[in-house]
Protein backbone atom coordinates (compact mmCIF):
# COMPACT_ATOMS: atom_id res chain seq x y z
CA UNK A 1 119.23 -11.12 134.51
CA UNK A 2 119.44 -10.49 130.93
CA UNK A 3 122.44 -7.50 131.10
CA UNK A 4 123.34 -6.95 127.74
CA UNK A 5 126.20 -8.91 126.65
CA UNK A 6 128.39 -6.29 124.81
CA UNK A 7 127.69 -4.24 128.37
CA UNK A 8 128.25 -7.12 130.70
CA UNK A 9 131.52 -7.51 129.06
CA UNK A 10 132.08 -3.68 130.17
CA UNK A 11 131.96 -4.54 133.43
CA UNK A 12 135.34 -4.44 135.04
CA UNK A 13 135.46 -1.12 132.86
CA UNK A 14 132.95 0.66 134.47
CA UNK A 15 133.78 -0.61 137.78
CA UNK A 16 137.45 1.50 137.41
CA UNK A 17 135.07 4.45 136.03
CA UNK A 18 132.82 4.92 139.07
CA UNK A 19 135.73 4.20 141.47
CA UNK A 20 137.72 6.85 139.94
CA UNK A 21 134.97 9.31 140.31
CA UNK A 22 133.87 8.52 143.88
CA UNK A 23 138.11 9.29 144.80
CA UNK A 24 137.81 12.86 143.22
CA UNK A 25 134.01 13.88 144.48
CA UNK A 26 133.12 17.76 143.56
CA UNK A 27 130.09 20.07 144.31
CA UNK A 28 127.19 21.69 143.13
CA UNK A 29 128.58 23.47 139.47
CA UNK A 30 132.06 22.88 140.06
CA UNK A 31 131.98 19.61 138.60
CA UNK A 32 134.89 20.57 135.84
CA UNK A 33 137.46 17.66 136.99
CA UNK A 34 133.92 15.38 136.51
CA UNK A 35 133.28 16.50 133.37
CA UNK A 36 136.80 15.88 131.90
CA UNK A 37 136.77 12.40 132.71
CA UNK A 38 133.56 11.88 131.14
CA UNK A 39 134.91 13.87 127.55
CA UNK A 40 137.74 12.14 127.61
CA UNK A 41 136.04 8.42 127.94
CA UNK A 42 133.57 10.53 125.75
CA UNK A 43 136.45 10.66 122.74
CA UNK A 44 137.49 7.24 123.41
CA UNK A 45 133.87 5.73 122.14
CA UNK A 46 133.59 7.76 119.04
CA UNK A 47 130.97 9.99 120.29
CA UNK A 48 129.93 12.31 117.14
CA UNK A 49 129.55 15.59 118.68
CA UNK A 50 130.42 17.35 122.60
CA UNK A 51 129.46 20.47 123.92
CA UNK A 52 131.37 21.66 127.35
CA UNK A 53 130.65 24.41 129.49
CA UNK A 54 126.66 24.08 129.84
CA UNK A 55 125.28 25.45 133.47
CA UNK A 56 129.31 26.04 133.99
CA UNK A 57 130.41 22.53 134.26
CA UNK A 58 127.74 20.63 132.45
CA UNK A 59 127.96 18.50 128.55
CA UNK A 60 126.20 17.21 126.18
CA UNK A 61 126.86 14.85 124.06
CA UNK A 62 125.73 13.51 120.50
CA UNK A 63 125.73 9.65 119.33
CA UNK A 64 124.14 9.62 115.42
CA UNK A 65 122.14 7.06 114.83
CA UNK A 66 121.43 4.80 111.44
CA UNK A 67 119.21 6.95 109.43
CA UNK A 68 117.00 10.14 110.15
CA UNK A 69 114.64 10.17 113.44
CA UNK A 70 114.54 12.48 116.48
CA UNK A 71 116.45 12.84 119.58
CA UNK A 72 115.98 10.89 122.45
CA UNK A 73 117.83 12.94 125.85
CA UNK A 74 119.98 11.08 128.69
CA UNK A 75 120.52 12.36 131.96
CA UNK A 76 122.91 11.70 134.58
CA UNK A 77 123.88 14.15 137.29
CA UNK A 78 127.64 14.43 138.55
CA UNK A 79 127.63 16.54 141.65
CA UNK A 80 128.87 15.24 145.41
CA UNK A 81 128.00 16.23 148.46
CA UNK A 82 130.07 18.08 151.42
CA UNK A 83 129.90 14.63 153.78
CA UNK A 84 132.78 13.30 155.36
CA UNK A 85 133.20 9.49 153.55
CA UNK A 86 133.01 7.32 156.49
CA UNK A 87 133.05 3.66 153.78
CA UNK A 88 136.02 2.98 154.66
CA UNK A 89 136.50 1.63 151.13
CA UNK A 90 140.06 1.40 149.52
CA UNK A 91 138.93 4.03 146.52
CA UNK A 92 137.45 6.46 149.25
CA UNK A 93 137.28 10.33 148.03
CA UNK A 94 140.37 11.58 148.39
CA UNK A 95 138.71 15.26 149.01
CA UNK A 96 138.45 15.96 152.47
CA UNK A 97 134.36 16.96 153.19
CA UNK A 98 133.50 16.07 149.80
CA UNK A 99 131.91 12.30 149.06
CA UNK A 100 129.32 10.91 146.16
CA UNK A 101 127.01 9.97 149.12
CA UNK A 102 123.79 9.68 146.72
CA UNK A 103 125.57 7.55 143.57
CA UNK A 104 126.03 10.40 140.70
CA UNK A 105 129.26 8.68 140.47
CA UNK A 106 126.99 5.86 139.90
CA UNK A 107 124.81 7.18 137.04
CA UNK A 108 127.60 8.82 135.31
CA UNK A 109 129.03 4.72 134.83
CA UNK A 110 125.79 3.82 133.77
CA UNK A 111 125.05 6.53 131.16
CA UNK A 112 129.28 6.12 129.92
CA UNK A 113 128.43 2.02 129.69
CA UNK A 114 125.42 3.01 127.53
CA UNK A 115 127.36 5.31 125.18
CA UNK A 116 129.63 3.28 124.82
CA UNK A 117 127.54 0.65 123.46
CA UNK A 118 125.59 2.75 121.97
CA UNK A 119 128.68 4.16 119.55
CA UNK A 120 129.74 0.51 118.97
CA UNK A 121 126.52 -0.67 117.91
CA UNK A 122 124.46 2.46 116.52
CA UNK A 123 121.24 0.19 116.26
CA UNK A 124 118.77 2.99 116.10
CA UNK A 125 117.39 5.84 114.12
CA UNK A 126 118.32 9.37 114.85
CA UNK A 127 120.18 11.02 117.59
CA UNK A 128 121.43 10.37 121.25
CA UNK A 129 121.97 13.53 123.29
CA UNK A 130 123.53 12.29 126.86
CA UNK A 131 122.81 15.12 129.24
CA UNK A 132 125.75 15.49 131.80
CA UNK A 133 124.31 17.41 134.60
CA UNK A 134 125.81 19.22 137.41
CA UNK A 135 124.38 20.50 140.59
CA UNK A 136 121.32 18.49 141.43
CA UNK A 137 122.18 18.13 145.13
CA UNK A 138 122.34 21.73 145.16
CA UNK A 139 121.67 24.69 142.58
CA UNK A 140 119.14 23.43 140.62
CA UNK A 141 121.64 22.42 137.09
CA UNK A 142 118.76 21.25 135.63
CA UNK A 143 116.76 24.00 135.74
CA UNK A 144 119.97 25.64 134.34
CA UNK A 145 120.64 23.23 131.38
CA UNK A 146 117.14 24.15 130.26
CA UNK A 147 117.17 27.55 130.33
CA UNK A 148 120.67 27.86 128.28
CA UNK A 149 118.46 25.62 125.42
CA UNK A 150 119.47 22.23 125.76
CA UNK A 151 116.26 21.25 124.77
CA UNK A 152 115.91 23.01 121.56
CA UNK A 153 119.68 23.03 120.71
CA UNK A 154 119.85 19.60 120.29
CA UNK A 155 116.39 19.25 119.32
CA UNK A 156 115.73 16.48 122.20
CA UNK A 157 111.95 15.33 121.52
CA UNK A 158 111.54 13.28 125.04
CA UNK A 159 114.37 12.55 127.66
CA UNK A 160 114.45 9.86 130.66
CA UNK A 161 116.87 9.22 133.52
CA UNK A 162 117.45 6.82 136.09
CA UNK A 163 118.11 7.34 139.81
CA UNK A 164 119.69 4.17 142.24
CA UNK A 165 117.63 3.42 145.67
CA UNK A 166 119.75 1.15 147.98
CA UNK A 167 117.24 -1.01 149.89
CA UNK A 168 115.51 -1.99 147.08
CA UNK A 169 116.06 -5.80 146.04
CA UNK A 170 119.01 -5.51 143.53
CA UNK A 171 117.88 -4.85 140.01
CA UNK A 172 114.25 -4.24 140.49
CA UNK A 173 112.79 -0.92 138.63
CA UNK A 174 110.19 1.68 140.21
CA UNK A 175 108.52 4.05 138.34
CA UNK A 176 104.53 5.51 137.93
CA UNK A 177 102.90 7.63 135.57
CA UNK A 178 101.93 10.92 137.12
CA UNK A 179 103.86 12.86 139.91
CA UNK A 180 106.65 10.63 141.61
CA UNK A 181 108.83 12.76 143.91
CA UNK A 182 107.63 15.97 145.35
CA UNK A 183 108.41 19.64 144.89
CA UNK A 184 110.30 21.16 147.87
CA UNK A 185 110.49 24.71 148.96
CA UNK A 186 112.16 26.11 151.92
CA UNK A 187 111.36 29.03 154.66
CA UNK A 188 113.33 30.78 156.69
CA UNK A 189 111.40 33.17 159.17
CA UNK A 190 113.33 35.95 160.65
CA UNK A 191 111.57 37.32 163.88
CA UNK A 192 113.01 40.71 165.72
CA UNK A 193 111.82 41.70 169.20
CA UNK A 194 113.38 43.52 172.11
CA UNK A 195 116.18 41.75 174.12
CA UNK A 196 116.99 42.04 177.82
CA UNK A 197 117.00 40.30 181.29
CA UNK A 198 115.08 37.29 181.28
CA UNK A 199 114.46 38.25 184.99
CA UNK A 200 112.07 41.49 183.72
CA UNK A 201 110.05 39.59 180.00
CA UNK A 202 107.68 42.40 180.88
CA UNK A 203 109.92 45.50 179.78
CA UNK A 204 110.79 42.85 176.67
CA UNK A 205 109.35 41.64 173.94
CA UNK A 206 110.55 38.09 173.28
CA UNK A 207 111.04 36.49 169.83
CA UNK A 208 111.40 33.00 171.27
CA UNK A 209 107.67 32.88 172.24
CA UNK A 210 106.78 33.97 169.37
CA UNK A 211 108.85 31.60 167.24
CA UNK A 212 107.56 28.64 169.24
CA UNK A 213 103.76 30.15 168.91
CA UNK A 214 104.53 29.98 164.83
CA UNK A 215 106.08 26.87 165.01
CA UNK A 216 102.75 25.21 166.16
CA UNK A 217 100.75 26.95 165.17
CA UNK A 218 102.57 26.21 161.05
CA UNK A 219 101.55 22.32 161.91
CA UNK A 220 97.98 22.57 161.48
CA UNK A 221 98.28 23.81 158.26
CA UNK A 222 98.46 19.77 156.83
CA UNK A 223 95.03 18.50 159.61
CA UNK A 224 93.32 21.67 158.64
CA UNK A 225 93.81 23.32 155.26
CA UNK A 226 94.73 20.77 152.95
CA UNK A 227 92.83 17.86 151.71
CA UNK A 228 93.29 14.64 153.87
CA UNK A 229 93.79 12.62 150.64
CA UNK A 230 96.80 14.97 149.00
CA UNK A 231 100.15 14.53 150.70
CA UNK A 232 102.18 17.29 152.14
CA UNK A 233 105.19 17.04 154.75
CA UNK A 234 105.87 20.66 156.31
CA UNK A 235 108.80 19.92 158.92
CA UNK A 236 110.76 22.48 160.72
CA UNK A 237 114.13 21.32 161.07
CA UNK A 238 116.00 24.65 162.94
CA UNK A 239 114.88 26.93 165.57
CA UNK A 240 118.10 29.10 166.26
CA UNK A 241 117.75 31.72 169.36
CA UNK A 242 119.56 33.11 172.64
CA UNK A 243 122.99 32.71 174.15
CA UNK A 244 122.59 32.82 177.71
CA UNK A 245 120.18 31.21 180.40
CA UNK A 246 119.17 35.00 181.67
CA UNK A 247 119.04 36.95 178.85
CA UNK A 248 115.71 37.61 176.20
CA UNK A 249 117.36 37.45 172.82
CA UNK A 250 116.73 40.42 169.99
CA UNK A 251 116.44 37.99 167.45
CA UNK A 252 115.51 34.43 166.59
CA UNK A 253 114.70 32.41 163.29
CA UNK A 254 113.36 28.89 162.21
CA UNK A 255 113.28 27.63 159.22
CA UNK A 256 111.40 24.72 157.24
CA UNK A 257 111.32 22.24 154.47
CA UNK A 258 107.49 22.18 152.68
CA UNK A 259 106.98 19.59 150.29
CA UNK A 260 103.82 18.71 148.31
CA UNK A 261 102.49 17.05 144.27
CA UNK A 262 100.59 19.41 143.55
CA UNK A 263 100.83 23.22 142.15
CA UNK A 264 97.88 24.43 143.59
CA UNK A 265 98.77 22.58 146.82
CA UNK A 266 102.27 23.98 146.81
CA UNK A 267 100.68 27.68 146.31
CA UNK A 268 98.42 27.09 149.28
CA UNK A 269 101.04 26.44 151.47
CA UNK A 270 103.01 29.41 150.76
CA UNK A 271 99.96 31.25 151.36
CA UNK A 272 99.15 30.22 154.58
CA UNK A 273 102.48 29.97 155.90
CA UNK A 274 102.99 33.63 155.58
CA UNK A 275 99.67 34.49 156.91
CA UNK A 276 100.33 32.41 160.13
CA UNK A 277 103.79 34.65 160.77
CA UNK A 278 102.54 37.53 159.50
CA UNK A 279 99.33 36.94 162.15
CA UNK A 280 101.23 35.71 164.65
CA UNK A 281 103.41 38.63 164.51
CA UNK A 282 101.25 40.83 165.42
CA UNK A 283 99.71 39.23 168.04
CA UNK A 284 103.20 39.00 169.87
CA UNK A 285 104.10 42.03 168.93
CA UNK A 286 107.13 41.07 167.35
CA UNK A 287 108.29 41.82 163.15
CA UNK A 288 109.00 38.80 160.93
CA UNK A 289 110.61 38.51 157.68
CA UNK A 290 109.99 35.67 155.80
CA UNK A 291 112.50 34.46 153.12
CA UNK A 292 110.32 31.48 150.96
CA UNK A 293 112.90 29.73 148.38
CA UNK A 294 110.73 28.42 145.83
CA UNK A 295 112.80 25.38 145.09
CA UNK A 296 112.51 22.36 142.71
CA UNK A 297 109.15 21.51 141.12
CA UNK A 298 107.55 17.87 141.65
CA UNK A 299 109.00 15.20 139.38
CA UNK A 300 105.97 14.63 137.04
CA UNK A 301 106.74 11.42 134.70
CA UNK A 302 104.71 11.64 131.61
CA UNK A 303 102.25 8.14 131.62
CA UNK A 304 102.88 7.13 128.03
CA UNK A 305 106.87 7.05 128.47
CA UNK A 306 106.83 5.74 132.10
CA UNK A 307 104.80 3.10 130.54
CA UNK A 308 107.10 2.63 127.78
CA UNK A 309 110.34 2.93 129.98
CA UNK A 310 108.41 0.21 132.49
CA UNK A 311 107.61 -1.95 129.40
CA UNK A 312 112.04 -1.54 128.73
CA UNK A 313 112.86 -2.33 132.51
CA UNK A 314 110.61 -5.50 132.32
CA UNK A 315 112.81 -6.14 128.94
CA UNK A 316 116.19 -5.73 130.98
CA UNK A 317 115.03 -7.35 134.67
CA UNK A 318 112.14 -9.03 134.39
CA UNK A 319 108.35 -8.90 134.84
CA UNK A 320 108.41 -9.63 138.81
CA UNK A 321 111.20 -7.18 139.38
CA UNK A 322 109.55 -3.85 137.64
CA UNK A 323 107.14 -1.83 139.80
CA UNK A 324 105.37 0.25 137.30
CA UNK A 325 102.77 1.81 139.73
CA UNK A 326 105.11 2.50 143.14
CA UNK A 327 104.36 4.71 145.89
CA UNK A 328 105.70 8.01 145.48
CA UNK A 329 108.35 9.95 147.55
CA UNK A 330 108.37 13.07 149.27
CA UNK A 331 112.10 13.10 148.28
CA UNK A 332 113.03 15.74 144.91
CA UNK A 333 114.59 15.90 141.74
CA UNK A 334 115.84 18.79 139.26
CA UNK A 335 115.11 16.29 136.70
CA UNK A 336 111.91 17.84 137.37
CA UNK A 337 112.81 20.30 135.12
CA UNK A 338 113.69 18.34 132.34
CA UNK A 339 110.16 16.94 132.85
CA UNK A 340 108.07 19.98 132.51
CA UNK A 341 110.45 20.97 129.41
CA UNK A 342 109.78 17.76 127.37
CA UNK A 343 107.81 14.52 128.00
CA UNK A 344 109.78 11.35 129.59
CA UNK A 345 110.15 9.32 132.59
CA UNK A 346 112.51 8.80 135.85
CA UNK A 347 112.96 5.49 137.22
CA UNK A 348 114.32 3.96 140.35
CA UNK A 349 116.90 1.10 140.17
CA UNK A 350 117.24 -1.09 143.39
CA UNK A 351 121.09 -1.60 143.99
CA UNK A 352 120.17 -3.95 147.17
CA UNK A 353 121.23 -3.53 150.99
CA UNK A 354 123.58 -0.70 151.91
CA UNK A 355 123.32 2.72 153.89
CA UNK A 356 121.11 5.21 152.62
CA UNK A 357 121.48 7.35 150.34
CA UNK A 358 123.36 11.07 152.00
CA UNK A 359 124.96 8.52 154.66
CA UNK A 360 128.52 9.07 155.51
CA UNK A 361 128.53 5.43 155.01
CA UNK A 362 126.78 5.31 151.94
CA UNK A 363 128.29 3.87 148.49
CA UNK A 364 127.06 2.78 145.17
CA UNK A 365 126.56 -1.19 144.07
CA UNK A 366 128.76 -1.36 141.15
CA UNK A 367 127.26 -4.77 140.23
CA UNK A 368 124.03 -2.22 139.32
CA UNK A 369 125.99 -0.11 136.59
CA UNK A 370 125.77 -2.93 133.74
CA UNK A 371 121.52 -2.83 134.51
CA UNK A 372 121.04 0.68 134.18
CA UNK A 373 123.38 1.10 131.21
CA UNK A 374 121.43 -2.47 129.19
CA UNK A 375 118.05 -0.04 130.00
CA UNK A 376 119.62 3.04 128.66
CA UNK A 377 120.56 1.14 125.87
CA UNK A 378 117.52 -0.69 124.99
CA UNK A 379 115.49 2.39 125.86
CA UNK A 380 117.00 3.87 122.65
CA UNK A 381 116.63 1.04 120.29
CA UNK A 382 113.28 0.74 121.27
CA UNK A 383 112.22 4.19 120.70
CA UNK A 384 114.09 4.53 117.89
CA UNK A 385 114.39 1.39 116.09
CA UNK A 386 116.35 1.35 112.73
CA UNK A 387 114.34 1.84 109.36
């Protein structure tokens, strides 16, 4: 696999990186410990320029190029998750609920390996901004980093990232033009009655039946209102209610995760969700309160850069082992943001068996970091080749 050599000779390197980083995990925008590590291996390249304290915890930094061009942005995320490490693996976190169960430890290697190439070698034209992100798992930093002006600060013309998938043969790229992970929004439906004996439901009025009527009533939204061809997952994953076998709560709730490609499909289903409670309210005779989180957009690559970064992954892996036109993924991404802000492209790199990603169990291949970092690398001197 042609790894670049200056990178493959990194490797040891950024093995003791991403190790160090799994042991001290942090969350959401707290990722300052994170983001001192990375400034300080930062410094020790040569980087030109850093800015700290974007979306609270959050850098960027700058790598000048040979000559005048534009900007090309790199993103990695930092954030944990609160999961209980259950690898068993001599550099577990040593923060108790806290683990990198989804690899940011992982990407932050691979986008350090780059830049460090990158300021050895400076084989391009203009700038590199490396976008160090916090709080994808939760928060939305993305959204963040763009609305404090990352974008136009640094005058970043297109930006790309890169996301691991265990379970994908080791070193093999997935990407498409188009949409390829979905938006997700969340509901939480609050539904008030009248509690009392659960021997005498007729001087009640019961929120659990209710609940349960919305509840089914919320899956034929997918059979019956939406277009068989467009894909949508609505799944309600609580029903909370009751604390006794003979007693008719006051109060129950549900909530669910709604996830769809498409904007007007995603404002359809927040439509009809709300009509369903609202209707179903009344005909139980029961008040709801619906809280809808509009949460991340879909992850939209734009087709001539997810072309482009396909036509780099082939460069770095191989023609057989670059997907170019895989299925997409109900899963979702705050790189979305990023996305609608300026054109560019998110890939996924297969780091081979292994538990899932979010699995207490779960930890990043660290024979994957030299890959990702050689396609960083060689996404930049391709875009921006020297004069």
């Amino acid at each position: 696999m042609p790894v670049l050599n200056r990178i493959a000779d990194y490797a040891a390197e950024m093995q003791g990186w991403r190790r160090h980083l799994h042991q001290h995990p942090e969350l959401e925008f707290q990722c300052q410990q994170t983001a001192a590590f990375i400034a300080d291996r930062l410094r020790e390249f040569g980087v030109d320029e850093i800015h700290e304290g974007i979306a609270t915890s959050g850098l960027v930094a700058i790598i000048k190029g040979q000559g005048d061009g534009p900007t090309i942005g790199l993103r990695a995320d930092m954030d944990a998750l609160p999961i209980i490490e259950a690898t068993g693996a001599p550099y577990a976190s040593t923060v108790p609920g806290k683990m990198h169960a989804c690899g940011h430890d992982g990407h932050v290697t691979m986008l350090l390996g780059a830049a460090k190439y990158l300021c050895e070698t400076r084989r391009f034209a203009g700038r590199v901004a490396l976008l160090f992100q916090p709080a994808e798992e939760d928060g939305g930093g993305g959204n963040v980093m763009v609305q404090e002006g990352v974008m136009d600060r640094f005058g970043i013309a297109q930006v790309f990232g890169i996301h691991n998938a265990p379970n994908v043969p080791f070193g093999h790229f997935q990407t498409t033009p188009g949409a390829l992970m979905a938006s997700v929004d969340t509901a939480y439906v609050h539904v008030t009655g009248k509690g009392g004996h659960g021997a005498t439901p007729h001087e009640c009025v019961d929120p659990v039946v209710a609940v349960v009527g919305m509840v089914a009533a919320i899956q034929t939204i997918i059979p019956r209102n939406v277009y068989a061809l467009d894909e949508v997952v609505i799944s309600v994953t609580q029903i909370h209610a009751g604390t006794a076998s003979n007693i008719i709560p006051e109060t129950a709730w549900f909530c669910a995760t709604i996830r769809c490609f498409s904007p007007e499909v995603r404002a359809l289903l927040k439509k009809r969700f709300h009509e369903i409670v609202a209707g179903h309210a009344t005909a139980y005779g029961v008040e709801a309160r619906v809280e809808y989180d509009w949460g991340y957009p879909a992850t939209v690559n734009h087709p001539e850069q997810a072309n482009f970064a396909a036509e780099v992954a082939r460069e770095v892996s191989g023609d057989a082992a670059v997907n170019a036109a895989s299925v997409r993924e109900m899963g979702s991404e705050d790189f979305s943001y990023m996305l609608e802000a300026r054109p560019g492209a998110y890939l996924f790199l297969g780091t081979g068996p292994g538990a899932g990603l979010h699995h207490p169990a779960y930890d990043f291949n660290d024979e994957a970091a030299p890959i990702g970092a050689s396609f960083f690398a060689r996404l930049v001197e391709r875009a921006q080749p020297m004069p």
